[in-house]
Every structure is written in C-alpha cells, then in structure tokens.
N, C-alpha and C. Protein backbone atom coordinates (compact mmCIF):
# COMPACT_ATOMS: atom_id res chain seq x y z
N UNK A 1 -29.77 36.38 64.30
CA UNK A 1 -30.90 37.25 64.20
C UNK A 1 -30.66 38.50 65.05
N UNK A 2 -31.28 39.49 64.52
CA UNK A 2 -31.05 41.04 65.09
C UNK A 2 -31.96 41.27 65.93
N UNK A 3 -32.29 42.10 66.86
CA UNK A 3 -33.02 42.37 67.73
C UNK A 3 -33.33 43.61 66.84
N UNK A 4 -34.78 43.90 67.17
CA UNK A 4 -35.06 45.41 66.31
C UNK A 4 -34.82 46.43 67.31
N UNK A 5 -34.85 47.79 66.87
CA UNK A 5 -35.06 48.79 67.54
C UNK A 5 -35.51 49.24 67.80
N UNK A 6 -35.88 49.54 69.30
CA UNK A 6 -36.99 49.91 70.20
C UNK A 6 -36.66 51.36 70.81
N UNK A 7 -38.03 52.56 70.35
CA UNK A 7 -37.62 53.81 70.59
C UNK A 7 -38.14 53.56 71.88
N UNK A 8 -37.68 54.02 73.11
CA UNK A 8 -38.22 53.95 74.24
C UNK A 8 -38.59 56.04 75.16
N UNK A 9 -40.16 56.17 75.01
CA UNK A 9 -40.31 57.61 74.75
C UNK A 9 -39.93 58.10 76.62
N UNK A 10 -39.83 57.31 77.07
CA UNK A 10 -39.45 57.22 79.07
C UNK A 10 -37.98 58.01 78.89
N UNK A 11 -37.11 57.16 77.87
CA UNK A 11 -35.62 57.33 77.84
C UNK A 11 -35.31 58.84 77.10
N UNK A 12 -36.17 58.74 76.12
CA UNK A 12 -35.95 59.84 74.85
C UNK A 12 -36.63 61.60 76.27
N UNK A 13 -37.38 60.77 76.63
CA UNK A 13 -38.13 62.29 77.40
C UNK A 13 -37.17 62.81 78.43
N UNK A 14 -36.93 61.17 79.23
CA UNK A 14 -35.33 61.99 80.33
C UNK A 14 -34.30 62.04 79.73
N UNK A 15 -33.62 62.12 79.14
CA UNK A 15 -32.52 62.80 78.30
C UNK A 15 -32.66 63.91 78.04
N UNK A 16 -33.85 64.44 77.25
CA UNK A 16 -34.26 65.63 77.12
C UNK A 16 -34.26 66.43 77.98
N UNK A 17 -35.01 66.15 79.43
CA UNK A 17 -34.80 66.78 80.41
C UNK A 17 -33.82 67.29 80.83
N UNK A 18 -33.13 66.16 80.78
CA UNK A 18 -31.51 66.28 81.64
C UNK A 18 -30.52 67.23 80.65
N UNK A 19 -30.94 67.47 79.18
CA UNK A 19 -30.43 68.39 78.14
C UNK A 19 -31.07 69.65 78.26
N UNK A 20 -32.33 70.02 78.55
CA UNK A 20 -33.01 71.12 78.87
C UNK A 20 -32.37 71.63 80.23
N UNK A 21 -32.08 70.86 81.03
CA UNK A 21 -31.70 71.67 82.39
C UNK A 21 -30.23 72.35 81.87
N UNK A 22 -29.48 70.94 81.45
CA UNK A 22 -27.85 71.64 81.21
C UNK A 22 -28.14 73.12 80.46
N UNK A 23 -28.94 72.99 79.35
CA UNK A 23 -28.97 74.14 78.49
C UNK A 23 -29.01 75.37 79.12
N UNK A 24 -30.32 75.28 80.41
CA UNK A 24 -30.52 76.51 80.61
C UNK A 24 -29.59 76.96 82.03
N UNK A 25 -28.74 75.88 82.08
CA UNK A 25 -27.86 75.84 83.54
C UNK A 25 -26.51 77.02 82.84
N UNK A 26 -26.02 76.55 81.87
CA UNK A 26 -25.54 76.85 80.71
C UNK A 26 -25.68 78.19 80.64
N UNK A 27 -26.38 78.40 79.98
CA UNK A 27 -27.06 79.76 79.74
C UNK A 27 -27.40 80.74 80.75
N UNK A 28 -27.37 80.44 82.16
CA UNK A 28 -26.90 81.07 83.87
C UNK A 28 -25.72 81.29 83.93
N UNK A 29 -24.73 80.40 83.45
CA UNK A 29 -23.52 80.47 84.07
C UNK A 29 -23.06 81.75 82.72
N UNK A 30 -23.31 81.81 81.32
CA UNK A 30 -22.99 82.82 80.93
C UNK A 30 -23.37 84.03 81.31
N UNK A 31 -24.69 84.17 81.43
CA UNK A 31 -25.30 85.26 82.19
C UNK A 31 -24.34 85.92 83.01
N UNK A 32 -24.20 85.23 84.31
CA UNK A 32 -23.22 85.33 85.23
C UNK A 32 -22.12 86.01 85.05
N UNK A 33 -20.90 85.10 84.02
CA UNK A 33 -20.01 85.25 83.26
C UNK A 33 -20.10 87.18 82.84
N UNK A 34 -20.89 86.85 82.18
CA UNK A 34 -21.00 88.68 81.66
C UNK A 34 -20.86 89.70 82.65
N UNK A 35 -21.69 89.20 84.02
CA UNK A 35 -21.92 89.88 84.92
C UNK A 35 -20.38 89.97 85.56
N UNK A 36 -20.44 89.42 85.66
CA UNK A 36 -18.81 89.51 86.63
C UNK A 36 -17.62 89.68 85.61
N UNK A 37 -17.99 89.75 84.16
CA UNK A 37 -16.86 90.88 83.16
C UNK A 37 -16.96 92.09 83.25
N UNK A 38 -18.19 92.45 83.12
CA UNK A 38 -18.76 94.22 83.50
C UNK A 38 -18.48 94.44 84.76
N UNK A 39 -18.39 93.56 86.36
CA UNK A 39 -17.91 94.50 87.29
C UNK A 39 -16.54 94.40 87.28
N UNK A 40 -15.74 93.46 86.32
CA UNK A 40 -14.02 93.45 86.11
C UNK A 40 -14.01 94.86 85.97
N UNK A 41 -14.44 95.05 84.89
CA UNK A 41 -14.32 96.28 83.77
C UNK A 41 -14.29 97.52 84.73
N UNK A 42 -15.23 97.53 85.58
CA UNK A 42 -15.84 98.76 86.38
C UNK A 42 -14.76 98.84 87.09
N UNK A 43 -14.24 97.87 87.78
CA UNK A 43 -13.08 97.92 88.76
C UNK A 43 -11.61 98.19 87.99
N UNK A 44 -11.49 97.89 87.12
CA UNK A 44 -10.12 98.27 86.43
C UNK A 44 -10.28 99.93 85.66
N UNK A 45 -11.63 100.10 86.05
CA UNK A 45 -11.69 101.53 85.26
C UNK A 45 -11.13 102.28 86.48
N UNK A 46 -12.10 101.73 87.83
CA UNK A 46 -11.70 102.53 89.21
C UNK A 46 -9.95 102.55 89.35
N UNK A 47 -9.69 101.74 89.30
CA UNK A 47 -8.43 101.64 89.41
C UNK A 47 -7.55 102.65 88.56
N UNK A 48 -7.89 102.75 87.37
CA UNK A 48 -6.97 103.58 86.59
C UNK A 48 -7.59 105.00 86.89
N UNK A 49 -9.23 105.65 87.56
CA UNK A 49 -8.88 106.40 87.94
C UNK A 49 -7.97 106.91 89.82
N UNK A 50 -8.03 105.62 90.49
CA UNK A 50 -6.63 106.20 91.75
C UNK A 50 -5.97 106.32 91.13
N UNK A 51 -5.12 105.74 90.10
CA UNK A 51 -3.72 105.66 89.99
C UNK A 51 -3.62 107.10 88.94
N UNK A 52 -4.61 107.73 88.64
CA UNK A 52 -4.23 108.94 87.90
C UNK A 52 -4.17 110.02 88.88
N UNK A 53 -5.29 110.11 89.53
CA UNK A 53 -5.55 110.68 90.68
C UNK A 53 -4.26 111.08 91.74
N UNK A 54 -3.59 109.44 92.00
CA UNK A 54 -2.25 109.23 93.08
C UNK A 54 -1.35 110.44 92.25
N UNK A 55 -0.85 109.92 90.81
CA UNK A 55 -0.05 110.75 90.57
C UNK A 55 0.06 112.23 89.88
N UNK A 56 -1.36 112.50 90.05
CA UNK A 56 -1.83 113.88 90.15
C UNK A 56 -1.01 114.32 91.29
N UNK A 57 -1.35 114.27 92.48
CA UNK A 57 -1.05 114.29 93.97
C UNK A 57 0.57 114.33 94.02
N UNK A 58 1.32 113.53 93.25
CA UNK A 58 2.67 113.14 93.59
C UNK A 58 3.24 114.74 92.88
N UNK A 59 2.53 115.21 91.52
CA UNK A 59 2.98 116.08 90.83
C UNK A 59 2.83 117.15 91.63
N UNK A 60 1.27 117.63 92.13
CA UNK A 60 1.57 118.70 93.01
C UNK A 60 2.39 118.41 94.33
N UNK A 61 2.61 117.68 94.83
CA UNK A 61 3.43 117.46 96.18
C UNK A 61 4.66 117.94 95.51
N UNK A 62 5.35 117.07 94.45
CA UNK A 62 6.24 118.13 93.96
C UNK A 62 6.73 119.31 93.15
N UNK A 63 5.78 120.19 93.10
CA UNK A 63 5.30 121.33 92.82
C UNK A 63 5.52 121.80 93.85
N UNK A 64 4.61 121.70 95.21
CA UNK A 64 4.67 122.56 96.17
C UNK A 64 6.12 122.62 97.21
N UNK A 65 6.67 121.18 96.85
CA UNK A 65 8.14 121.44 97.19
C UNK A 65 9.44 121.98 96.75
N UNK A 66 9.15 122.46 95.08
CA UNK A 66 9.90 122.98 93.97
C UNK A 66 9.54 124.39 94.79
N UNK A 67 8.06 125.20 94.85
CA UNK A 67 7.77 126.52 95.71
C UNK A 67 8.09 126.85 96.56
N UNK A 68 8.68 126.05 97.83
CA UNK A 68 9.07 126.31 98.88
C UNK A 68 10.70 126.45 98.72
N UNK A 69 10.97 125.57 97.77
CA UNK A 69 12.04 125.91 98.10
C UNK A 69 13.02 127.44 97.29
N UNK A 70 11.84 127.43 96.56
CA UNK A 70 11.96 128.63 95.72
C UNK A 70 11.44 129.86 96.45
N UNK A 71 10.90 129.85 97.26
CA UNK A 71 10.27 130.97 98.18
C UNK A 71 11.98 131.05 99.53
N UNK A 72 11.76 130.01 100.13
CA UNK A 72 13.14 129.83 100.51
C UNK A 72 14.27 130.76 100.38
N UNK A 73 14.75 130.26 98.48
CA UNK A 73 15.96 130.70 98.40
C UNK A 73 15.67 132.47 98.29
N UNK A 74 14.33 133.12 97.76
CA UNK A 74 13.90 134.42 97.40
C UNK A 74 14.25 135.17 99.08
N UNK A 75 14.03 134.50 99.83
CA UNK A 75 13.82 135.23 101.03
C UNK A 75 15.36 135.09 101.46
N UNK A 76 16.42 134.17 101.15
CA UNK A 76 17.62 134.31 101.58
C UNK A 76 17.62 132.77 102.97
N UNK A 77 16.75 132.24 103.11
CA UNK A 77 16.79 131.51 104.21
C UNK A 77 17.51 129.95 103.93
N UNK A 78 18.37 129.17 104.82
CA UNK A 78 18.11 127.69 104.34
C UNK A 78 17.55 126.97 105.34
N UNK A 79 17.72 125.19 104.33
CA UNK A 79 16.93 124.68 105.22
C UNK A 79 17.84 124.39 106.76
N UNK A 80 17.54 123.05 107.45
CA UNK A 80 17.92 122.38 108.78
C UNK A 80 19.33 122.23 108.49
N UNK A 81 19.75 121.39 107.01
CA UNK A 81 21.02 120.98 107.22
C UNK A 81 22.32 122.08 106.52
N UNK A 82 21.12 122.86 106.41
CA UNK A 82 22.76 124.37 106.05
C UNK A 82 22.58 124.57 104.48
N UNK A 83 22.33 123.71 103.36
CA UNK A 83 22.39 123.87 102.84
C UNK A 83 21.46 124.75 102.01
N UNK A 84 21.83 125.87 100.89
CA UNK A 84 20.84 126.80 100.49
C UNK A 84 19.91 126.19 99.19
C-alpha cells in the first residue's frame, strides 16, 4: 500500500521564501555586477586617455630635442662631447 501525498503549505511557504530571497539576492549581485563593469569601463577609458596624453609628451620632448639641436647646429655650437 502507498502512502498518499501530503501537500504540506509550512514546507511549500519556506521554500518559497528561501527562493524569494535567492532571487532577489541574485538580482543584487547583478546590479552590482553592472556597477563595477561601468567603473571597469571608466577606468580603461582613463587609462587610454594617460597613455595618449604620455605619448603626446614623448613626441614633443622629442620635438624640442630635434630644435635644439637644430638651433645648435644654426648657431655653429656643439654639444659636451665634441660632437656637432
């Protein structure tokens, strides 16, 4: 003989619960998730602008050392180690 089946509404209600919390625990941690993709994003944007910025800087640094030394040779002068 079978035992029948007994809905028990104690069991059915905490389950639920315990599925309602995950859900909306769930649904925080994506939240979250997003949040901390958008400040990835922000920071890899910052980043690519130093690194344009840096070699902005590197170009005029050598610019202004291509001028000098071109002002240099105009005036007839050299540098420390003799050479013109």
């Amino acid at each position: 003989m079978t035992k029948p089946l007994v809905f028990s509404y104690k069991d059915y209600e905490d389950l639920k619960a315990k599925v309602d919390e995950q859900t909306f625990t769930i649904m925080r941690l994506k939240e979250q998730n997003t949040d901390l993709r958008l400040e990835l994003d922000k920071y890899e944007q910052l980043v690519q602008v130093i690194d344009t910025q840096q070699k902005t800087i590197n170009t005029y640094g050598k610019i202004f050392k291509m001028q000098e030394a071109e002002l240099k040779a105009l005036r007839g002068e050299t540098d420390a180690s003799g050479v013109d």
